[in-house]
Protein backbone atom coordinates (compact mmCIF):
# COMPACT_ATOMS: atom_id res chain seq x y z
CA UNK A 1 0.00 0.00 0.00
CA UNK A 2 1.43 3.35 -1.02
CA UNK A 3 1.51 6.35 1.47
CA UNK A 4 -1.19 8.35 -0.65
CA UNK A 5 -3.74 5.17 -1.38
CA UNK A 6 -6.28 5.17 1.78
CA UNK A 7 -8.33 7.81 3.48
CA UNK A 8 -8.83 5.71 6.11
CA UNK A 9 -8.20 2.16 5.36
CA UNK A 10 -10.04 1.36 2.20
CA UNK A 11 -9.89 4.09 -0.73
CA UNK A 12 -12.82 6.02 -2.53
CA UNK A 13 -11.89 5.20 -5.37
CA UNK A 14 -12.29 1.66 -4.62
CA UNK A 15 -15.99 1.60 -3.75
CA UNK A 16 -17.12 3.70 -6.75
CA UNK A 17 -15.36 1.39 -9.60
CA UNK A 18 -18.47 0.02 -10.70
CA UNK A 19 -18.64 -0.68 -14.21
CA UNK A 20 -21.15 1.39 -15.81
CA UNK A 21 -23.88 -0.63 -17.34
CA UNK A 22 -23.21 -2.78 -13.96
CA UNK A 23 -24.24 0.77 -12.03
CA UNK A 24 -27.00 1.77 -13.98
CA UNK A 25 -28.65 -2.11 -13.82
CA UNK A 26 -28.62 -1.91 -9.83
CA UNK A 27 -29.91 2.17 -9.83
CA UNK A 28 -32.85 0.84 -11.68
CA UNK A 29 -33.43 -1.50 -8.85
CA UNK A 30 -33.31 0.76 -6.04
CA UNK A 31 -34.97 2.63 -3.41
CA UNK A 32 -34.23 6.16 -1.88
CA UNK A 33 -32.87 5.71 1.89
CA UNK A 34 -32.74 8.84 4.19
CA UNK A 35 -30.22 9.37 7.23
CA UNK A 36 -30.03 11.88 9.26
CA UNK A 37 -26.25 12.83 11.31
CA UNK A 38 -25.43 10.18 13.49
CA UNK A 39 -27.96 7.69 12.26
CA UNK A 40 -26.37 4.03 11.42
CA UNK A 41 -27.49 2.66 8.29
CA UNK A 42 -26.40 -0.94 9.23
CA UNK A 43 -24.21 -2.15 12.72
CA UNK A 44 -22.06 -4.96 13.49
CA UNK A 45 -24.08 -8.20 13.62
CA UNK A 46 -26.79 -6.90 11.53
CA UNK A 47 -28.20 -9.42 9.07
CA UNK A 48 -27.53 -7.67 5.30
CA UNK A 49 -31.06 -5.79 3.75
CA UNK A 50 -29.11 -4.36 1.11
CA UNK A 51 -26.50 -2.81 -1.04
CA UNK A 52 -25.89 0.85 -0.40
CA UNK A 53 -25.43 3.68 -3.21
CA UNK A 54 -24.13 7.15 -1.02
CA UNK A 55 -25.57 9.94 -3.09
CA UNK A 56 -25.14 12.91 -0.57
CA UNK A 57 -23.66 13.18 2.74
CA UNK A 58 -20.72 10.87 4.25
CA UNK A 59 -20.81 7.64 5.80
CA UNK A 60 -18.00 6.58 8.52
CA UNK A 61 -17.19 2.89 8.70
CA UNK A 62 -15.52 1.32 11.63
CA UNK A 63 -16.45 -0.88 14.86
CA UNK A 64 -16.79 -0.14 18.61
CA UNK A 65 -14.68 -2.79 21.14
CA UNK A 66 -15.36 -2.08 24.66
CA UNK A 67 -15.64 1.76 24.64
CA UNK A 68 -13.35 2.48 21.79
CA UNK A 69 -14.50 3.45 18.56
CA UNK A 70 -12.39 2.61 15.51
CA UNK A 71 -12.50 4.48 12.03
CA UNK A 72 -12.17 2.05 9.40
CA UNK A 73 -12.80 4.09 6.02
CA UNK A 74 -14.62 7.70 5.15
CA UNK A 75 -18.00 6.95 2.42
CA UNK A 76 -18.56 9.61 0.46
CA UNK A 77 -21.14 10.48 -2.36
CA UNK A 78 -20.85 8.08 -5.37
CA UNK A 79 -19.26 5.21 -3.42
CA UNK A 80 -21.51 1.42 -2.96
CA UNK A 81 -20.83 -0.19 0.49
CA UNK A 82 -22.29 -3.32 1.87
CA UNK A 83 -21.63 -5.76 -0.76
CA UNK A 84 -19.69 -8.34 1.79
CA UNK A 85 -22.25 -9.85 3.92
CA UNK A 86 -24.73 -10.03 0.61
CA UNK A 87 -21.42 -12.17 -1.10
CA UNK A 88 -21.14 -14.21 2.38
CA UNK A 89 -24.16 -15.03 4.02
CA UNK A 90 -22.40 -13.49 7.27
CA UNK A 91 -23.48 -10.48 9.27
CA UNK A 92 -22.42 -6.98 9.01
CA UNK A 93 -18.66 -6.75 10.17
CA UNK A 94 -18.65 -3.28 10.69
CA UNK A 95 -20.40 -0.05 11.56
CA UNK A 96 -22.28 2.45 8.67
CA UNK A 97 -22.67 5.95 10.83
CA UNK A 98 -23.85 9.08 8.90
CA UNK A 99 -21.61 11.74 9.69
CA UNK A 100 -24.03 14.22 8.06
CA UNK A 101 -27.97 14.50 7.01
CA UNK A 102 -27.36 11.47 3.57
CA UNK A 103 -28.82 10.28 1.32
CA UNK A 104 -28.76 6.96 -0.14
CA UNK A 105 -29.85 4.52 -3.14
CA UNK A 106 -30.64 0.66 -1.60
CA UNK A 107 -30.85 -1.84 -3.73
CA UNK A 108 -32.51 -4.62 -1.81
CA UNK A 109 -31.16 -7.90 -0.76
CA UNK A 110 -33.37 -9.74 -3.17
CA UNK A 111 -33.13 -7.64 -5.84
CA UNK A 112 -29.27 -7.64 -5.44
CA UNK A 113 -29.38 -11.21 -5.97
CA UNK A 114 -31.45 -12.13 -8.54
CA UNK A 115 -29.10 -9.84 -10.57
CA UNK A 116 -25.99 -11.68 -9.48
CA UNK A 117 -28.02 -14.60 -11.18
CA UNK A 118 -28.70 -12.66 -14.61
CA UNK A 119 -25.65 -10.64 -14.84
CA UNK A 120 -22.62 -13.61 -13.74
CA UNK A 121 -20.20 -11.20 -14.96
CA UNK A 122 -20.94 -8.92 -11.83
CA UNK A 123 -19.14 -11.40 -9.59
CA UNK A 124 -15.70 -11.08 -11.59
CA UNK A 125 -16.10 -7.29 -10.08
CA UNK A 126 -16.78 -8.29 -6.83
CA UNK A 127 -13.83 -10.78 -6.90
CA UNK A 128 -11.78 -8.34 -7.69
CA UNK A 129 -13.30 -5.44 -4.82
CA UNK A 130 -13.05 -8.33 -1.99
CA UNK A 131 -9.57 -9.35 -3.35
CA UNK A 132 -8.54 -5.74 -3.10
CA UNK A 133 -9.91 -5.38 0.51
CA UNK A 134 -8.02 -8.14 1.69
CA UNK A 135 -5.03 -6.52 0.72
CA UNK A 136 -5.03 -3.19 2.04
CA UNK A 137 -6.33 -5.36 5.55
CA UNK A 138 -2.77 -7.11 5.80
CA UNK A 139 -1.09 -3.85 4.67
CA UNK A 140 -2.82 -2.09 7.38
CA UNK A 141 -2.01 -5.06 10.08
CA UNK A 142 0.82 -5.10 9.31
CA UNK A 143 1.68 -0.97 9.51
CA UNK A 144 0.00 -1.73 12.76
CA UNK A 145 2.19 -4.16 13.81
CA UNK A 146 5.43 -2.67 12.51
CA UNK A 147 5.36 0.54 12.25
CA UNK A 148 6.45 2.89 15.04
CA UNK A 149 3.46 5.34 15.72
CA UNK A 150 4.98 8.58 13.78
CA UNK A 151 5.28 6.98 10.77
CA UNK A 152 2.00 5.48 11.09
CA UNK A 153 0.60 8.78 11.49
CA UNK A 154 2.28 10.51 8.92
CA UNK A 155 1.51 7.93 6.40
CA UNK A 156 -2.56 8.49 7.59
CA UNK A 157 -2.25 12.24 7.23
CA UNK A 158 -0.42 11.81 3.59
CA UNK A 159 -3.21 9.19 2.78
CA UNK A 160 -6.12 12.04 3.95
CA UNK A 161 -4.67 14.48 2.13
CA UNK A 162 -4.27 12.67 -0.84
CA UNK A 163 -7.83 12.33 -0.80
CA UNK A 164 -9.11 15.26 0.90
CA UNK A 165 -6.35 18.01 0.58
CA UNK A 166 -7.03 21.58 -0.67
CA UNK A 167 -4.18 23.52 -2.01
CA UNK A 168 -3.77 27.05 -0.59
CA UNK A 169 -1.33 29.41 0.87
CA UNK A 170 -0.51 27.83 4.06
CA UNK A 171 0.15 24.33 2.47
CA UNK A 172 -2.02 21.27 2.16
CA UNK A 173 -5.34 21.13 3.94
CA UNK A 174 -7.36 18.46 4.88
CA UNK A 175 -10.93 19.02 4.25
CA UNK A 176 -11.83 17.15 6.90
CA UNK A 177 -12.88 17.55 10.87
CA UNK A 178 -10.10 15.72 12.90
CA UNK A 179 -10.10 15.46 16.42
CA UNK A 180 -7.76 14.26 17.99
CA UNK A 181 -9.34 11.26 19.10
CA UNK A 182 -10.66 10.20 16.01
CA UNK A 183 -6.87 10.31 14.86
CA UNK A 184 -6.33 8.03 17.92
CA UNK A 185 -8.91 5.68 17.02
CA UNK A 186 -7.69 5.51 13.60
CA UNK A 187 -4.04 5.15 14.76
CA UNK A 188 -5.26 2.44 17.77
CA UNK A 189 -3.58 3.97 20.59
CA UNK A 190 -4.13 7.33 22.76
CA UNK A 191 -5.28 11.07 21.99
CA UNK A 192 -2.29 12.02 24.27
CA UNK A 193 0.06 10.23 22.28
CA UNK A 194 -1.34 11.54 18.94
CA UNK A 195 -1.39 15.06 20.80
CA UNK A 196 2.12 14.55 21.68
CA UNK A 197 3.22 14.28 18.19
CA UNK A 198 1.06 16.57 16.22
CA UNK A 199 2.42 19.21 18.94
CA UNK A 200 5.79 17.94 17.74
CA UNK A 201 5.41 18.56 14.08
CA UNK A 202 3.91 21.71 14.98
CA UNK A 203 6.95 23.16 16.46
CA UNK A 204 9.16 21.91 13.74
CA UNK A 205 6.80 23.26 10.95
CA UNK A 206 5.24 20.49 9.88
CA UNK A 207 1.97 21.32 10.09
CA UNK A 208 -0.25 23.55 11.80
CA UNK A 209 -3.32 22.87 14.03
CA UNK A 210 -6.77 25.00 13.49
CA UNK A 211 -9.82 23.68 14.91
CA UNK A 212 -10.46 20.28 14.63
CA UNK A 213 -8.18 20.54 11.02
CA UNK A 214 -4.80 19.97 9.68
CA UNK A 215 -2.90 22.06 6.84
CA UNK A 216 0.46 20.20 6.07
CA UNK A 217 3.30 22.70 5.64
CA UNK A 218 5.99 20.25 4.85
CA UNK A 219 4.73 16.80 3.17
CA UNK A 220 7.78 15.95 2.22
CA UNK A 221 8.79 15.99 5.79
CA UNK A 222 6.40 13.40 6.85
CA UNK A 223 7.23 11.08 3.40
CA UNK A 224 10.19 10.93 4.57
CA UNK A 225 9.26 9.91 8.32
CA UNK A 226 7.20 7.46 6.68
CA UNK A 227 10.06 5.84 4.73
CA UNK A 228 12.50 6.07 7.65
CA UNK A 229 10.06 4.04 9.70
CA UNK A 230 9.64 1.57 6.58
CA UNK A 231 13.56 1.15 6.34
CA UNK A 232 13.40 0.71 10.41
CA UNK A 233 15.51 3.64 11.27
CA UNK A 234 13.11 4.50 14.12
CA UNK A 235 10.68 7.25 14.79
């Protein structure tokens, strides 16, 4: 997995390839689904009713264990989630939160597959999505498992801003709200530790810190953190 490939774990880009006669087959077949902020659209556990177009708003993926909440991937408009447990059989393995008032396209369960049936071609795609998936998993287990935290960090910043940056005077913004804790959660470890090192960067010029957002002054900078803690020179 490159440093600029994820938002969170699993790329836009990746849930909106849909071929396009493949797209406009299951929008024929769906229905309009509402959420407003903070609403789940499915949890974990949850059997699978359907499979999920995101036409306005933003979704946030991830899973609660014990009374930590983990970010898995950012949904936004254009992307289809929820394909898995439909492919499986097995329930929901994640959380589908609304960040903000969304709207959606549902293609039904039933629906969903009876096309599989007509249209075998569709599960070459889907072959291909799940094989994907897989692959960023064990990249991101294994950043988890041997990466030191700064380099993990950096390489999540460079992946946001990859997706969400916005060029202006000040550097590279990241058009998204980031809390500190949701940086932890992301990162699996502590708001004071992330704290520690954005404070860190700050004072070196890295980046700078305005409510709840992050404008990287020197990406190179944290490439290169990223690389030393890929080569195991420490961080």
């Amino acid at each position: 997995m490159t440093i600029t490939e994820t938002p969170a774990l699993f790329p836009s880009h990746w849930f909106r390839e849909m071929p396009p006669e493949f797209a406009a087959l299951l929008a024929g077949l769906g229905l309009r689904r509402s959420l407003q902020a903070g609403e789940y659209l499915y949890r974990v556990g949850a059997a699978a009713e359907g499979f999920y177009r995101l036409d306005r708003g933003r979704l946030r993926l991830g899973a609660t264990h014990g009374l930590r909440e983990f970010t898995i991937a950012y949904v936004d408009p254009g992307d289809w989630v929820g394909e898995v447990p439909l492919l499986d059989g097995l329930p929901h393995a994640s959380d589908a939160q609304a960040t903000d008032d969304s709207e959606l396209l549902m293609v039904p369960k039933r629906r969903f597959e009876d096309l599989l049936e007509r249209e075998p071609g569709l599960h070459r795609h889907f072959s291909r999505r799940l094989a994907f998936a897989m692959r960023l998993s064990v990249s991101y287990y294994g950043d988890l498992a041997a990466l030191p935290l700064p380099a993990r960090l950096a390489k999540r910043l460079l992946e946001l801003a990859a997706q969400y940056g916005e060029r202006g005077d000040g550097g590279l913004r990241i058009g998204l709200r980031l809390p500190q804790q949701l940086l932890a959660d992301m990162m699996a470890t502590s708001r004071q530790s992330i704290s520690k090192e954005l404070k860190a960067w700050e004072a070196r010029g890295w980046i700078a810190m305005k409510y709840n957002t992050l404008i990287l002054q020197q990406p190179e900078a944290l490439r290169q953190l990223v690389l030393s803690g890929e080569r195991g020179d420490g961080g």
